[in-house]
Protein backbone atom coordinates (compact mmCIF):
# COMPACT_ATOMS: atom_id res chain seq x y z
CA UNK A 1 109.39 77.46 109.54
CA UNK A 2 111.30 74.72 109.03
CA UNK A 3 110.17 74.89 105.47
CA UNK A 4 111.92 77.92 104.66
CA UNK A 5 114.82 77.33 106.19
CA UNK A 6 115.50 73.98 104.17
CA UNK A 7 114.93 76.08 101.24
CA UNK A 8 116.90 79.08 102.38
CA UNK A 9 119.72 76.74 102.72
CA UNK A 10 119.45 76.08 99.21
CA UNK A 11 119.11 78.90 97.77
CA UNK A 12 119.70 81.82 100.02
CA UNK A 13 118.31 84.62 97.61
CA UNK A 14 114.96 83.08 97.77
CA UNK A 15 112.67 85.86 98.39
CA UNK A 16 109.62 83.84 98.65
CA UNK A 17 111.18 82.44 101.20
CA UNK A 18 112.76 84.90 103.34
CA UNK A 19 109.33 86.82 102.73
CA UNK A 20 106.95 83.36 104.27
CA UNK A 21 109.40 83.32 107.06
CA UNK A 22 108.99 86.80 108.00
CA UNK A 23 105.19 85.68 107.91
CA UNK A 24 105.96 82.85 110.56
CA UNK A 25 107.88 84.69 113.07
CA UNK A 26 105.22 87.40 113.10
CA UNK A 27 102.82 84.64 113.50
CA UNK A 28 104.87 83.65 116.15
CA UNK A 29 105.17 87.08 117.58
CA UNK A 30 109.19 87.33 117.26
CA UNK A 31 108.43 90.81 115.62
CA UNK A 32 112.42 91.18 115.68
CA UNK A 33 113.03 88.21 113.48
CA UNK A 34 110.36 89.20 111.12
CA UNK A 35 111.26 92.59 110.23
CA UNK A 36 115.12 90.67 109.62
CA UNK A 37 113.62 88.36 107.24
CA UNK A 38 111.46 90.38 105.64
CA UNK A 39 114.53 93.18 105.33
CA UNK A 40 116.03 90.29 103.83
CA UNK A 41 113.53 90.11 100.90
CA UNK A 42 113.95 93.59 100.31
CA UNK A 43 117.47 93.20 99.82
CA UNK A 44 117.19 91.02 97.12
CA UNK A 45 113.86 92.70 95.38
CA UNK A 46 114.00 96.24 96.17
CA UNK A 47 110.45 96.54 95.03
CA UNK A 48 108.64 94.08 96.58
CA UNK A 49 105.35 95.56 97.77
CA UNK A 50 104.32 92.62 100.01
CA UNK A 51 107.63 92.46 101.94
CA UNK A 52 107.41 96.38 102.34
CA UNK A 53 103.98 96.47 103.58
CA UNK A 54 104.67 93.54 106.19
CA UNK A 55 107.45 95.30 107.29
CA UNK A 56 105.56 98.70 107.92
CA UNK A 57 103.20 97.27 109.77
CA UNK A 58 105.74 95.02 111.80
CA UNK A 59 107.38 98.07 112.52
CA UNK A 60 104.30 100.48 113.25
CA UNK A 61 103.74 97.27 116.25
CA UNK A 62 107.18 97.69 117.58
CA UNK A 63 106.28 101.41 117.97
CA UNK A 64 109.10 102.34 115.03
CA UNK A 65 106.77 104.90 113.13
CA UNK A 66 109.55 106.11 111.40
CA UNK A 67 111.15 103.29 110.23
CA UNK A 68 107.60 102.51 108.30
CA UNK A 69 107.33 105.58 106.45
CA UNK A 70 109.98 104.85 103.89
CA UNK A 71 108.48 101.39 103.21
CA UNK A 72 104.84 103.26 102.15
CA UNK A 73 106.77 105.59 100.25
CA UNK A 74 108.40 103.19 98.05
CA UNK A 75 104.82 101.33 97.52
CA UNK A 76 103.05 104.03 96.84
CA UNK A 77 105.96 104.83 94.06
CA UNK A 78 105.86 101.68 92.42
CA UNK A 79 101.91 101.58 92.69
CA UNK A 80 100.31 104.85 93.12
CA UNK A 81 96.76 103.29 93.03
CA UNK A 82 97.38 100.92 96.42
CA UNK A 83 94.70 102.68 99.01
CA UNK A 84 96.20 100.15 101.67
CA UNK A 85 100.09 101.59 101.29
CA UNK A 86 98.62 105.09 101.67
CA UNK A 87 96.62 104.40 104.86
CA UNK A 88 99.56 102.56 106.69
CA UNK A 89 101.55 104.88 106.06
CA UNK A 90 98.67 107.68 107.38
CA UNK A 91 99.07 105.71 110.63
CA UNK A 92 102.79 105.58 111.29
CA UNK A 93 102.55 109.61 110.15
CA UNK A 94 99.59 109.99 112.69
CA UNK A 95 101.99 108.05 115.48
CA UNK A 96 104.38 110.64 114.95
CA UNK A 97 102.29 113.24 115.11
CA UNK A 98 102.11 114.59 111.55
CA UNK A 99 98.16 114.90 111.20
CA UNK A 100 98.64 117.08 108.25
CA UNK A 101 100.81 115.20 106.34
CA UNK A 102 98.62 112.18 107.61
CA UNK A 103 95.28 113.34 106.47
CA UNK A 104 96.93 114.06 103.01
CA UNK A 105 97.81 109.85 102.75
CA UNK A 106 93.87 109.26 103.47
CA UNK A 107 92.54 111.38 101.49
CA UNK A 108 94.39 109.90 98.85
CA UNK A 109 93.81 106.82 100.00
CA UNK A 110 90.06 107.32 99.79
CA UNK A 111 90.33 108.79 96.37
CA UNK A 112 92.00 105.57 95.07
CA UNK A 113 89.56 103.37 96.21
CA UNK A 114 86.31 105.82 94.69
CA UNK A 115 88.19 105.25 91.42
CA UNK A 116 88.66 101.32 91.84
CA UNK A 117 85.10 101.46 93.01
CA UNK A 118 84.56 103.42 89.76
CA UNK A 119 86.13 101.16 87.57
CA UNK A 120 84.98 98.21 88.99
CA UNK A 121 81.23 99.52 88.24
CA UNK A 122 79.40 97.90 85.43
């Protein structure tokens, strides 16, 4: 941690590392702290799947289902083809008690990965 702090202090718009700290407090449990640093990521690159998906997931743990959704949204905008973004975002949906809307994200989800399968096929 103390890592990415020393280089935070040098160069606060670091995202790799605001992102690896975000990794270390959820390691550490301090689920609080990691959606912060991982928020703080964000701020700097919008699009950065990793950050998003961390977040999501640290925030489908704290029980904030909604706060997730937008996070799979924006992943699955930037890369339609990512089964994982679909299904996380199935789960926070399920939480909340959209089924329908859930079962839509893994059927997709499943779809994707036939046609990575697919392509991965010799």
């Amino acid at each position: 941690m103390g890592d990415f702090e020393r280089a935070l202090a040098i160069d606060p718009a670091s995202v790799p590392a605001w992102y690896n700290l975000g990794v270390v407090h959820e390691d550490l449990e301090d689920l609080e702290k990691a959606v912060d640093a991982y928020g703080q990521a964000i701020s700097i690159e919008p699009e950065n799947i990793d950050a998003r998906i961390n977040r999501a997931l640290v925030y489908s743990t704290l029980g904030k289902y909604a706060a997730a959704i937008p996070d799979m949204a924006l992943v699955v905008r930037v890369d339609p083809t990512y089964a994982k973004a679909y299904l996380v975002r199935a789960s926070a949906l399920a939480s909340l008690g959209l089924e329908t809307r859930s079962q839509a994200d893994i059927d997709r989800a499943k779809a994707e990965t036939t046609l990575a399968e697919s392509a991965s096929s010799p």
